[in-house]
N, C-alpha and C. Protein backbone atom coordinates (compact mmCIF):
# COMPACT_ATOMS: atom_id res chain seq x y z
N UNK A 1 -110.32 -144.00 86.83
CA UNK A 1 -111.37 -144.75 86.17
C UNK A 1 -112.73 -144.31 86.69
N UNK A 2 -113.50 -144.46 85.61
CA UNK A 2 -114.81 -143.84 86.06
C UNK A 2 -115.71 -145.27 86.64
N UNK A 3 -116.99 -144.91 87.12
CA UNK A 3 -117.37 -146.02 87.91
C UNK A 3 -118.40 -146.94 86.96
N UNK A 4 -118.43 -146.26 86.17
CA UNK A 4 -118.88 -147.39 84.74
C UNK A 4 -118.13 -148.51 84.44
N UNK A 5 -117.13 -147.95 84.26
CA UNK A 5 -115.44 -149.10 83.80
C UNK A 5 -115.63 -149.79 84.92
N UNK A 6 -115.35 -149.62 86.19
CA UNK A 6 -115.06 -149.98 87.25
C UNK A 6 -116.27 -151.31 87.26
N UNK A 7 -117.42 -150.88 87.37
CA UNK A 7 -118.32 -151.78 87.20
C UNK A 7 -118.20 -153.14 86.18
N UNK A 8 -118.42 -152.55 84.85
CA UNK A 8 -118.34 -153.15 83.68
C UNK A 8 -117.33 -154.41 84.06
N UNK A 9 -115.57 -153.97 84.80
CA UNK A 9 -114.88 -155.11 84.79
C UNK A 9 -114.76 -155.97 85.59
N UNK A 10 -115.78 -155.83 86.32
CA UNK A 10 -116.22 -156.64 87.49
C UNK A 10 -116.88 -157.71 86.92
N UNK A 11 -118.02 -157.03 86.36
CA UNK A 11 -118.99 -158.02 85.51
C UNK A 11 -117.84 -159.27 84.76
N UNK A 12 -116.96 -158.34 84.37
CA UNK A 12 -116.13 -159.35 83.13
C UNK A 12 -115.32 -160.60 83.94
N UNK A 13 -114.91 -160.32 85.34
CA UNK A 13 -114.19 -161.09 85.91
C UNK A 13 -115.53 -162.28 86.60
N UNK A 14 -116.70 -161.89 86.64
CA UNK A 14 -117.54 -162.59 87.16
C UNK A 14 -118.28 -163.59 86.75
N UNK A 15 -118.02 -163.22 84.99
CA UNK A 15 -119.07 -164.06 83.84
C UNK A 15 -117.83 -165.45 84.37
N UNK A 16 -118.66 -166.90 83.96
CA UNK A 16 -118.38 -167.76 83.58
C UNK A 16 -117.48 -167.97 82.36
N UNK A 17 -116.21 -168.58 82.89
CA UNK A 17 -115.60 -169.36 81.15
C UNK A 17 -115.76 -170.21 80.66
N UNK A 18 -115.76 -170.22 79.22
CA UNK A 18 -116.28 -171.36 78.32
C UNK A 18 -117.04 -170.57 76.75
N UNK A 19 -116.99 -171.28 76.43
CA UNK A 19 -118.53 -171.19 75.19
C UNK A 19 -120.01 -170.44 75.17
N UNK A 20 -119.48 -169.21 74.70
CA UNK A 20 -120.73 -169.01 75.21
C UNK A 20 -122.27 -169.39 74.11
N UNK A 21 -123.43 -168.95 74.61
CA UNK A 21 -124.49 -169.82 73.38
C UNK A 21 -125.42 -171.20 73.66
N UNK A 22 -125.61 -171.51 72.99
CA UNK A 22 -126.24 -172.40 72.94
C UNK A 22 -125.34 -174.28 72.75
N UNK A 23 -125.18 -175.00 73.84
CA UNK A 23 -124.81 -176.17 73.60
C UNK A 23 -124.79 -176.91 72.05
N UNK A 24 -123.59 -177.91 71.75
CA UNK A 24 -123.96 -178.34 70.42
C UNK A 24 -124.79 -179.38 70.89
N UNK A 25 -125.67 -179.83 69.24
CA UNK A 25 -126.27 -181.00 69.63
C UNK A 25 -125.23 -182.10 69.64
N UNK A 26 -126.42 -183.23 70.44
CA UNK A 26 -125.55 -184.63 70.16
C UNK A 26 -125.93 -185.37 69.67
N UNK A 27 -125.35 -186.33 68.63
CA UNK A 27 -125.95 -187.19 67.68
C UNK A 27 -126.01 -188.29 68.16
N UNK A 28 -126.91 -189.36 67.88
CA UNK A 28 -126.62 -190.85 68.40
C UNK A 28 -126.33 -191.68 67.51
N UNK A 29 -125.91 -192.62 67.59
CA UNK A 29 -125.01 -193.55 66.46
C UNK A 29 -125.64 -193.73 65.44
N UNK A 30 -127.24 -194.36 66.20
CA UNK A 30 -128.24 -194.17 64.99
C UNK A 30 -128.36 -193.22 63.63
N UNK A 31 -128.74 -192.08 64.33
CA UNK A 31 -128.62 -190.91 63.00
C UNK A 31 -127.45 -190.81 62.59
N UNK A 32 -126.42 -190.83 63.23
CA UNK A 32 -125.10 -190.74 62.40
C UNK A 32 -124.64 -191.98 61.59
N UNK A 33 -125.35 -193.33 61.84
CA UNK A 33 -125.71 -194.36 60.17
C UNK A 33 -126.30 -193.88 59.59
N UNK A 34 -127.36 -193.49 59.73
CA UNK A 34 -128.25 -192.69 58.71
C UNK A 34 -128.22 -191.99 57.82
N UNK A 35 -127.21 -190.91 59.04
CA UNK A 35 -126.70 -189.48 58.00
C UNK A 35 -125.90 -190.36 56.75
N UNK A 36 -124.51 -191.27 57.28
CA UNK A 36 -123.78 -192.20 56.27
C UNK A 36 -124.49 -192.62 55.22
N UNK A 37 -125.48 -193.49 55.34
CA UNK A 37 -126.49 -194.38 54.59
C UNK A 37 -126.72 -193.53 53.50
N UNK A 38 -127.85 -192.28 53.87
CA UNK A 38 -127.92 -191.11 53.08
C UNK A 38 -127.45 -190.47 52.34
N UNK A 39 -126.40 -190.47 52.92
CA UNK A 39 -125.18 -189.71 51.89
C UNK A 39 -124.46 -190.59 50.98
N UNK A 40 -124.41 -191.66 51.17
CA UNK A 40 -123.92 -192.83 49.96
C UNK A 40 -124.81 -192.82 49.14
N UNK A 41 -125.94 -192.90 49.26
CA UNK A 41 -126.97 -192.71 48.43
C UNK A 41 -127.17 -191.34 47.89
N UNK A 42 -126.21 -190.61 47.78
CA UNK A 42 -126.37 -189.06 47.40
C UNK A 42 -127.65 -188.41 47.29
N UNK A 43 -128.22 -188.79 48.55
CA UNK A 43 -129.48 -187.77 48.95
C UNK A 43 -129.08 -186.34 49.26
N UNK A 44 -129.87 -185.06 48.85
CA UNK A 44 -129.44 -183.84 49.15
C UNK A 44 -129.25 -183.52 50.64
N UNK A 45 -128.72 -182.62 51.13
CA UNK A 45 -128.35 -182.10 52.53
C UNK A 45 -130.15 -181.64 52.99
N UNK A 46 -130.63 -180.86 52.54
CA UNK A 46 -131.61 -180.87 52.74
C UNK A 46 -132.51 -182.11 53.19
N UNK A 47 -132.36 -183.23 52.20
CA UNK A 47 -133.40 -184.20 52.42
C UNK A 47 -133.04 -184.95 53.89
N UNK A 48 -131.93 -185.17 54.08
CA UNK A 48 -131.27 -185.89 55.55
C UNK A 48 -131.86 -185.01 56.57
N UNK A 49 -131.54 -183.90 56.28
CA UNK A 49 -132.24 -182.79 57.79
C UNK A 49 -133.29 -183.31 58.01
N UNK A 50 -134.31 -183.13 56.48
CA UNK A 50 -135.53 -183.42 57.04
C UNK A 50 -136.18 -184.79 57.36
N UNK A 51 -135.65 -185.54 56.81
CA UNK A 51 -136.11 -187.37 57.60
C UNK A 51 -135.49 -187.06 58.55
N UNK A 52 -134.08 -186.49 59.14
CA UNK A 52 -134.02 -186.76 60.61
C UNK A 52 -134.37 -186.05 61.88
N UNK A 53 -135.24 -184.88 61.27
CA UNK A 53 -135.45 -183.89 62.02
C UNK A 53 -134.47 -182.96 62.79
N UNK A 54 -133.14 -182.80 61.75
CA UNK A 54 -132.26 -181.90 61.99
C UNK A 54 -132.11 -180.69 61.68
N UNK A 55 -131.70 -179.25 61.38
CA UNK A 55 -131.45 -177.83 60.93
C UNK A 55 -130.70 -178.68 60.13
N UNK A 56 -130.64 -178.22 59.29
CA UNK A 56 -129.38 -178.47 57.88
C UNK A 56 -128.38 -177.44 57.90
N UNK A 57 -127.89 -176.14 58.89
CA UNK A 57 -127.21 -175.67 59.27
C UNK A 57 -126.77 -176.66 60.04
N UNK A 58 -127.17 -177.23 60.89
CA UNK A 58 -126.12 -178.20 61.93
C UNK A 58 -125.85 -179.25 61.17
N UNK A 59 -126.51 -179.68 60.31
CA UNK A 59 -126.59 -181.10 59.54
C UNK A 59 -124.27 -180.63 58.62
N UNK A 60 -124.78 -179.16 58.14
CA UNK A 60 -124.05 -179.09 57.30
C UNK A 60 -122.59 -178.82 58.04
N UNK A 61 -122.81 -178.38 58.98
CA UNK A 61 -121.76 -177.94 60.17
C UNK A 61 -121.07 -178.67 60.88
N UNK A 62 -121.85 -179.88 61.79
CA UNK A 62 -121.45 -180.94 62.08
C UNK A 62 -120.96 -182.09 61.13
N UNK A 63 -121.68 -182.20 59.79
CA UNK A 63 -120.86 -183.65 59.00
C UNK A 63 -120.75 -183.32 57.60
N UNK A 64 -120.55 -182.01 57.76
CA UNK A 64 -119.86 -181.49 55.95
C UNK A 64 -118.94 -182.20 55.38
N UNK A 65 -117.58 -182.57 56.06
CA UNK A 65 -116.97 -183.34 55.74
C UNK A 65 -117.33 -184.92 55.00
N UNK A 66 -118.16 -185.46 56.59
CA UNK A 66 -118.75 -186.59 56.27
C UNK A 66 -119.65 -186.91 54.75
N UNK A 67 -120.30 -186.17 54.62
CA UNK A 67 -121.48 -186.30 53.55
C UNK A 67 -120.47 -185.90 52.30
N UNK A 68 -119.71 -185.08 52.39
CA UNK A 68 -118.69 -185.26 50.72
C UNK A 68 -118.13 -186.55 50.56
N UNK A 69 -117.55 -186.91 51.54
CA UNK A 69 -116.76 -188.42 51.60
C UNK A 69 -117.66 -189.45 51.06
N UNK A 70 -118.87 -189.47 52.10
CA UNK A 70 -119.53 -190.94 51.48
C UNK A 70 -120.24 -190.52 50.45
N UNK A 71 -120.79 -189.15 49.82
CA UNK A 71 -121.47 -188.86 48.47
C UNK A 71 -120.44 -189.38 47.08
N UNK A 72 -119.09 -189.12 47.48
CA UNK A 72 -117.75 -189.45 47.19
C UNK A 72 -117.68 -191.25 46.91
N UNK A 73 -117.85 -191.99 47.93
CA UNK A 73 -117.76 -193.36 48.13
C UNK A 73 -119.08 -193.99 46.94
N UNK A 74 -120.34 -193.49 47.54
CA UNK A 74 -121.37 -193.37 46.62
C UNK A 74 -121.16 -193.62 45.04
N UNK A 75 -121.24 -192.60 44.52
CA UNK A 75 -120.99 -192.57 43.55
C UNK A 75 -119.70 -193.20 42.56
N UNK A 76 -118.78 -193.68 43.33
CA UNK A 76 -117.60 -194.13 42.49
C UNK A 76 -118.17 -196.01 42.80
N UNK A 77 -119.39 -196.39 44.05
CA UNK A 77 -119.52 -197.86 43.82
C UNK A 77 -120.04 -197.62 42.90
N UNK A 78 -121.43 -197.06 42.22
CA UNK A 78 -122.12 -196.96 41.39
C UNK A 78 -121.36 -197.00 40.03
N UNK A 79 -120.34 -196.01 39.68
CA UNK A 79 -119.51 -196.06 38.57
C UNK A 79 -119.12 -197.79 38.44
N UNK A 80 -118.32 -198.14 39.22
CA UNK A 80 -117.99 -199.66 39.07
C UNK A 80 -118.55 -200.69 38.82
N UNK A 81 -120.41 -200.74 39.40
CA UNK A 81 -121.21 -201.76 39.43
C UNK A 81 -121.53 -201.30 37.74
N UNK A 82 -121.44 -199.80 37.14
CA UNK A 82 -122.13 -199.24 35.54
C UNK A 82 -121.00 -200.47 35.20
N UNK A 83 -119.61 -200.12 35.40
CA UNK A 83 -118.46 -200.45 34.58
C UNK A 83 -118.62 -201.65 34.28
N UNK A 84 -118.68 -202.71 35.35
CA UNK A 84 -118.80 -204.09 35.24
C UNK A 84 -120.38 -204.79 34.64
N UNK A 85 -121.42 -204.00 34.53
CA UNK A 85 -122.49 -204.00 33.64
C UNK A 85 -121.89 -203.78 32.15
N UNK A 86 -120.76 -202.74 31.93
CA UNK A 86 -120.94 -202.22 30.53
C UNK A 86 -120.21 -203.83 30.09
N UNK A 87 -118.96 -204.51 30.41
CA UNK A 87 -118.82 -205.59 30.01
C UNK A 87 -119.79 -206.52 29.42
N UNK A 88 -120.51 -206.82 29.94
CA UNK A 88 -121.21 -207.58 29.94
C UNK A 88 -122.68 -207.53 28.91
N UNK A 89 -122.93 -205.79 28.69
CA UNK A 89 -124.15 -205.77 28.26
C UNK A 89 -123.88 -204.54 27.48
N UNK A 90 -123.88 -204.94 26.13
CA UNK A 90 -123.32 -203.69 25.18
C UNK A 90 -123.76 -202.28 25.09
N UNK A 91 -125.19 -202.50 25.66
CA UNK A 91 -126.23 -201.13 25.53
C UNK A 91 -125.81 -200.19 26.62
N UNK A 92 -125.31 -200.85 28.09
CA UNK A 92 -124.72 -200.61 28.91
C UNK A 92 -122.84 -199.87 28.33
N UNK A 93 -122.64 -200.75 27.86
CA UNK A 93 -121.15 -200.08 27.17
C UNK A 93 -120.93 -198.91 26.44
N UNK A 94 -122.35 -199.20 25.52
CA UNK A 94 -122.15 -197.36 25.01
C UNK A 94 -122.45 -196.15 25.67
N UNK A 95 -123.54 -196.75 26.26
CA UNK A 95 -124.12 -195.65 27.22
C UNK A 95 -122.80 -195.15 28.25
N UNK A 96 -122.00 -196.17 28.92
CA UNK A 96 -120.94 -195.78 29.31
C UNK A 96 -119.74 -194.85 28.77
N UNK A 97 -119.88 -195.39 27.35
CA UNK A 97 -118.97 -194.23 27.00
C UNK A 97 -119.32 -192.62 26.63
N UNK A 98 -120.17 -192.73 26.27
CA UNK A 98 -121.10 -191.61 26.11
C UNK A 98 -120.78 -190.57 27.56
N UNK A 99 -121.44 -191.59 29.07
CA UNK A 99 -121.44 -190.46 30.09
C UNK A 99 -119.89 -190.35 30.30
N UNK A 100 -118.58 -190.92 30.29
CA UNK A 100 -117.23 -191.09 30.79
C UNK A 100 -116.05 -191.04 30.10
N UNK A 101 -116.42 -190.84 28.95
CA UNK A 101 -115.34 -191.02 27.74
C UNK A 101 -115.36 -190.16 26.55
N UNK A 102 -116.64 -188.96 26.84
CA UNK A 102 -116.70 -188.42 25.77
C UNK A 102 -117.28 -188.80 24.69
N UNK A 103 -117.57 -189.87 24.22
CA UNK A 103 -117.94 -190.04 23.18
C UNK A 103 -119.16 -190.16 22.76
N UNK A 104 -119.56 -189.61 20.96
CA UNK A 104 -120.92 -189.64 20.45
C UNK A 104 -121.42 -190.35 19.46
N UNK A 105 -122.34 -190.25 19.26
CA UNK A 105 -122.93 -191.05 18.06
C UNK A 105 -122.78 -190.17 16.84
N UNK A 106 -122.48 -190.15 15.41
CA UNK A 106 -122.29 -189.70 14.29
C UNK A 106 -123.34 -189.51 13.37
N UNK A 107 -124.14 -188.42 13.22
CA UNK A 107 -125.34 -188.51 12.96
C UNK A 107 -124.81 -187.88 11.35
N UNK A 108 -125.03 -189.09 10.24
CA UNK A 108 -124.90 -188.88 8.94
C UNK A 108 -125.90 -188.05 8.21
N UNK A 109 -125.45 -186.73 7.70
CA UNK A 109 -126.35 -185.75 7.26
C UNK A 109 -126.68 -186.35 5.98
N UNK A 110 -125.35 -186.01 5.27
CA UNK A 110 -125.14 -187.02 4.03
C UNK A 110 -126.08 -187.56 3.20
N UNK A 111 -126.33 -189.16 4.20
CA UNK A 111 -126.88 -190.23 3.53
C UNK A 111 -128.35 -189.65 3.99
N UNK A 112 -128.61 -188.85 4.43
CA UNK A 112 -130.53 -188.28 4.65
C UNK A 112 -130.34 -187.90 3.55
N UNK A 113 -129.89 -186.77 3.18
CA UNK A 113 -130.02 -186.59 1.77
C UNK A 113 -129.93 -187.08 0.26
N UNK A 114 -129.06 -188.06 0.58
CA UNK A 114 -128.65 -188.79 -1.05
C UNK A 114 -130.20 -189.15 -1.05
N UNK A 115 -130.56 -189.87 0.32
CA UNK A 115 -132.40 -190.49 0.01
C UNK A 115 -133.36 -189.62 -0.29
N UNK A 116 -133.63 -188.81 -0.41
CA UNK A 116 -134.01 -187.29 -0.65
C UNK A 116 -134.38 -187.73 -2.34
N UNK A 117 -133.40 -187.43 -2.74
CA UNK A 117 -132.97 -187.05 -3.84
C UNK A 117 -133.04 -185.82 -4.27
N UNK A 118 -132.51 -184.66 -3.30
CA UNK A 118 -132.77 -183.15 -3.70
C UNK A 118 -131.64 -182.80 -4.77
N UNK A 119 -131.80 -181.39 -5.13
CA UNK A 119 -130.78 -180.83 -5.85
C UNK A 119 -129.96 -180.57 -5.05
N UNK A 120 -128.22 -180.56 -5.45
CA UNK A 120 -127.00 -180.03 -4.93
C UNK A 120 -127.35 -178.72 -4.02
N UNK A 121 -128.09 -177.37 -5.25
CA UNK A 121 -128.43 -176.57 -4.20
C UNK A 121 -129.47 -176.55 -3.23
N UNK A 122 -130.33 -177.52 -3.22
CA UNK A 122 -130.96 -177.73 -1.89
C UNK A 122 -130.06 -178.30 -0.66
N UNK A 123 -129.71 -179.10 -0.99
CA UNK A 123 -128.76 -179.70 -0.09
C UNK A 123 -127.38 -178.93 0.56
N UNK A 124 -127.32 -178.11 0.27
CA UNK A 124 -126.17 -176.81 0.39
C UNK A 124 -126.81 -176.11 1.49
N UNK A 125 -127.70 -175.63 0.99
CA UNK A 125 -128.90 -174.51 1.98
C UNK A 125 -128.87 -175.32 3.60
N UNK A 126 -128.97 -176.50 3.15
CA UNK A 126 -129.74 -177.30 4.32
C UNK A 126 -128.54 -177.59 5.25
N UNK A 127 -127.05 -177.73 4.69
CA UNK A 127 -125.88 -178.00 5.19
C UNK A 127 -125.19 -176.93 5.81
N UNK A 128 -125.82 -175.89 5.31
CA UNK A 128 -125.33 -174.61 5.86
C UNK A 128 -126.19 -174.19 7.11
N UNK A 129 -127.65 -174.34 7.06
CA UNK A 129 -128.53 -174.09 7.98
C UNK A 129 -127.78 -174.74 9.08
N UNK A 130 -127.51 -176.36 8.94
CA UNK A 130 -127.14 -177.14 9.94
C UNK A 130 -126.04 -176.52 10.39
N UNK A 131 -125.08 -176.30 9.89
CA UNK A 131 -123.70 -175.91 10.61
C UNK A 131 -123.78 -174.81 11.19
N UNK A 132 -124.78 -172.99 10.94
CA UNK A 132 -124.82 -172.62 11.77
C UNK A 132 -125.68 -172.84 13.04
N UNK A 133 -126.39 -173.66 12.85
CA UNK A 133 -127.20 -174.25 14.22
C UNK A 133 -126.51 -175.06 15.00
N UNK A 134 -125.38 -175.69 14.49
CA UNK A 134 -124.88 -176.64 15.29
C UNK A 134 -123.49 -175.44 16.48
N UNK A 135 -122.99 -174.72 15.58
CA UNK A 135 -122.18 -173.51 15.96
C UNK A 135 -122.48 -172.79 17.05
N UNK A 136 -123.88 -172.51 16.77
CA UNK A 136 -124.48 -171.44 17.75
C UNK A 136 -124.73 -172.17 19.46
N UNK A 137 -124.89 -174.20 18.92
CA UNK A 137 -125.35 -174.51 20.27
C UNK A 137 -124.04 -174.83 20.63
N UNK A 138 -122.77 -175.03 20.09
CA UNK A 138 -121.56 -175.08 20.89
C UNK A 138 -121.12 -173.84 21.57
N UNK A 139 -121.57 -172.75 20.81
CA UNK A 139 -120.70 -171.58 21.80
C UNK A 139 -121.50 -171.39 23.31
N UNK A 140 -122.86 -171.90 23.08
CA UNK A 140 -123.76 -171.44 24.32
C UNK A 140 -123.14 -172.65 25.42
């Protein structure tokens, strides 16, 4: 062995074990309600860093988990408090089905036109215009 090696594995037997780097941070209970609070409220990852004066690399590193869960919790009270509104308040009910159920309102071409009173072939032109406009915004 040359006296490079020789050296070098000296060094290696001499370093300290453990982790090497920079310590993690530590959170205090406080910010870690916070972070919770925040994240039920589906505030962005970004925005928590910055009210708490965290990296959002550590933010995202340390409670990635956390912040899906309660963004998770979040949003499904919210669904329930909509749900139990839509009972109760019809404007609320459609609107509900609209965001959760798929469903739309039926916009009668039809009866615009009978009020019109155009010709057949106006009304053709105009039915055709519509359908490829309506075509073009489903494929996009």
């Amino acid at each position: 062995m040359t006296k490079r090696r020789k050296k070098a594995q000296r060094k290696k037997k001499k370093r300290k074990k453990g982790r090497p780097g920079r310590p993690r941070r530590k959170y205090t209970q406080d910010q870690i309600d916070k972070i919770e609070q925040y994240a039920l409220a589906n505030a962005q990852t970004r925005t928590i860093a910055n009210a708490l004066g965290i990296p959002k690399t550590n933010l995202e590193r340390d409670f990635g988990t956390l912040l899906t869960q309660k963004r998770a919790e979040g949003k499904i009270a919210a669904l329930m408090y909509q749900f139990k509104q839509a009972k109760e308040n019809p404007t609320m009910a459609i609107w509900w089905g609209k965001q959760h159920l798929d469903q739309t309102d039926k916009k009668s071409v039809e009866a615009a036109i009978a009020e019109t009173g155009m010709s057949d072939e106006e009304a053709e032109k105009i039915r055709k215009n519509l359908r490829k406009r309506f075509n073009r915004k489903k494929r996009n």
